[in-house]
C-alpha atoms as a PDB file:
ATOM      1  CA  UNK A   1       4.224 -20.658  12.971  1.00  0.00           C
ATOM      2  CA  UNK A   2       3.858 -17.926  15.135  1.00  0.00           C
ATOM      3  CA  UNK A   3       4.793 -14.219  13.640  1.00  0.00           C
ATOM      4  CA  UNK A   4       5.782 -10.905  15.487  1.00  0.00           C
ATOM      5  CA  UNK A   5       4.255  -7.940  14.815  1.00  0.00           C
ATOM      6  CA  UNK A   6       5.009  -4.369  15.678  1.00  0.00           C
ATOM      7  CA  UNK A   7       2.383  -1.668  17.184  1.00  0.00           C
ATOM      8  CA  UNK A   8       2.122   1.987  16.301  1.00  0.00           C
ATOM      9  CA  UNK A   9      -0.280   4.675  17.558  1.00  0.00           C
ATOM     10  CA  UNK A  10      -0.877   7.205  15.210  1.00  0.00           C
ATOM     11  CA  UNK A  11      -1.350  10.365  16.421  1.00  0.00           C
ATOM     12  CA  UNK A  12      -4.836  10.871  15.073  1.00  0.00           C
ATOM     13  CA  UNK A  13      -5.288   7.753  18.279  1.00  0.00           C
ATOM     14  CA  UNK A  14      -5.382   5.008  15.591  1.00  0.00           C
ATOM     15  CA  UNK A  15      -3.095   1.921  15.562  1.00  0.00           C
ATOM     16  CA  UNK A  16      -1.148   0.194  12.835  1.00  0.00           C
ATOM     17  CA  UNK A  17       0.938  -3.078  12.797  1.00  0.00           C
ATOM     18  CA  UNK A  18       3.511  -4.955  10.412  1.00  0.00           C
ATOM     19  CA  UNK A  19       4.976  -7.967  10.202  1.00  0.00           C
ATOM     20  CA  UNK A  20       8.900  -8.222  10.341  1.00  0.00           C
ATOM     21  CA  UNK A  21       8.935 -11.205   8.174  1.00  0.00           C
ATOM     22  CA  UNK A  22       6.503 -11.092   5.898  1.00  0.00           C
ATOM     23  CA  UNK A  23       7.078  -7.953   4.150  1.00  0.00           C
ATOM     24  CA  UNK A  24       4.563  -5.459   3.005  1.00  0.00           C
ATOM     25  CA  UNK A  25       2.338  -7.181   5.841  1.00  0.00           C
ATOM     26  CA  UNK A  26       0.410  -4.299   7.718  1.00  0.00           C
ATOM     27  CA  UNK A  27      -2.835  -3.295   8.950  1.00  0.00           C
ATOM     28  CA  UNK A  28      -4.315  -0.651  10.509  1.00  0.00           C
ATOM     29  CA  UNK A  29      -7.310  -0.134  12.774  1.00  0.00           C
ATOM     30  CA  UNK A  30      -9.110   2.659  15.515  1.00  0.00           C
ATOM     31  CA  UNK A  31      -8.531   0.235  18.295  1.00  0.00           C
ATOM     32  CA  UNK A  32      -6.059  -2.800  19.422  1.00  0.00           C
ATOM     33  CA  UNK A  33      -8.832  -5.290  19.431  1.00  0.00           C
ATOM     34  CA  UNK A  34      -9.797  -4.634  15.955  1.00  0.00           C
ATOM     35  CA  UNK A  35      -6.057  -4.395  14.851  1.00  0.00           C
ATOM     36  CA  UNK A  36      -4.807  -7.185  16.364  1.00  0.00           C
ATOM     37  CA  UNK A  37      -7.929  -9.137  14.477  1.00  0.00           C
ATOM     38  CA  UNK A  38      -6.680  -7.475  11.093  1.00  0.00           C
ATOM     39  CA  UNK A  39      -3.620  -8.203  11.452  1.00  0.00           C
ATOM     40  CA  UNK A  40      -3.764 -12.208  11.870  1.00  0.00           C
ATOM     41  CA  UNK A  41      -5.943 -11.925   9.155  1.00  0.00           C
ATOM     42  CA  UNK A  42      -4.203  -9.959   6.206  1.00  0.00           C
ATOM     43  CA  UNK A  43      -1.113 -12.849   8.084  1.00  0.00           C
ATOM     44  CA  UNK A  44      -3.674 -15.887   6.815  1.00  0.00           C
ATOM     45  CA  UNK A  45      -4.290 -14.031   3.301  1.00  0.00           C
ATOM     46  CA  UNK A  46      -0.154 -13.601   3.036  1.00  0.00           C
ATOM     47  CA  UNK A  47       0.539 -16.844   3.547  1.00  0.00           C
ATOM     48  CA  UNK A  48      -2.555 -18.027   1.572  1.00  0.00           C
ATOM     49  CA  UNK A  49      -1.149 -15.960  -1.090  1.00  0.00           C
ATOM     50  CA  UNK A  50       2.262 -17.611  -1.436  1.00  0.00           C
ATOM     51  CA  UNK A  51       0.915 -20.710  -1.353  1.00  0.00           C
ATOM     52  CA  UNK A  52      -1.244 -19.831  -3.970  1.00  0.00           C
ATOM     53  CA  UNK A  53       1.745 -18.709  -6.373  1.00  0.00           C
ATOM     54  CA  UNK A  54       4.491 -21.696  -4.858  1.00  0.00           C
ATOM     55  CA  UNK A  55       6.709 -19.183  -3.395  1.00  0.00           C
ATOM     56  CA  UNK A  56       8.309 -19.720  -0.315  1.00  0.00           C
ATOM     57  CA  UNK A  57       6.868 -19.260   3.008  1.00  0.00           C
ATOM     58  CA  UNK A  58       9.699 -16.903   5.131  1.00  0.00           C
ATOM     59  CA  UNK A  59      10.600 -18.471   8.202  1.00  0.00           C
ATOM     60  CA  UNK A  60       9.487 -16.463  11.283  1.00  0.00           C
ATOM     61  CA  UNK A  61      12.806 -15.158  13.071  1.00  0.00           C
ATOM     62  CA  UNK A  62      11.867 -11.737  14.373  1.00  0.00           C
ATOM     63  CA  UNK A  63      12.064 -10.916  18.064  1.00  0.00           C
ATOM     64  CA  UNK A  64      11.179  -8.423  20.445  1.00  0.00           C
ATOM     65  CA  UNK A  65      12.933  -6.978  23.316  1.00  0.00           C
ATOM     66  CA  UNK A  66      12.554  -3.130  25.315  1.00  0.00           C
ATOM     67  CA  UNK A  67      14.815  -1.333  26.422  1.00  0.00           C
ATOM     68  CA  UNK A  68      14.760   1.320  29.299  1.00  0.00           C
ATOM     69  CA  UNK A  69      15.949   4.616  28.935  1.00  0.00           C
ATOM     70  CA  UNK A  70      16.486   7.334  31.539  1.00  0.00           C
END
């Protein structure tokens, strides 16, 4: 399954990220490469996590879009 996540920059120039569908899934790191790392892992530990204690994997359903403003 393949999960969105959402980017922020913080203003101190460090970057967080959360999953839509797994809640409570976030991470945070000083630089996209490292945060897009942490954030498929703490994804594997989530999952491994449910599985652990039978509950229900959630379906991944998010999407993304932009929009332009003038």
């Amino acid at each position: 399954m393949k999960y969105v996540y959402v980017i922020e920059q913080a203003t101190d120039g460090s970057y967080s990220a959360y999953v839509p569908d797994l809640p409570g899934c976030t991470s945070c790191a000083d630089s996209l490469d490292d945060l897009k790392v942490s954030i498929a892992q703490a994804v594997e530990v989530y999952i491994e996590s449910l599985r652990e204690h039978n509950e229900p994997i959630p379906a991944a359903g998010s999407m993304v879009g932009t929009v332009e403003a003038a």
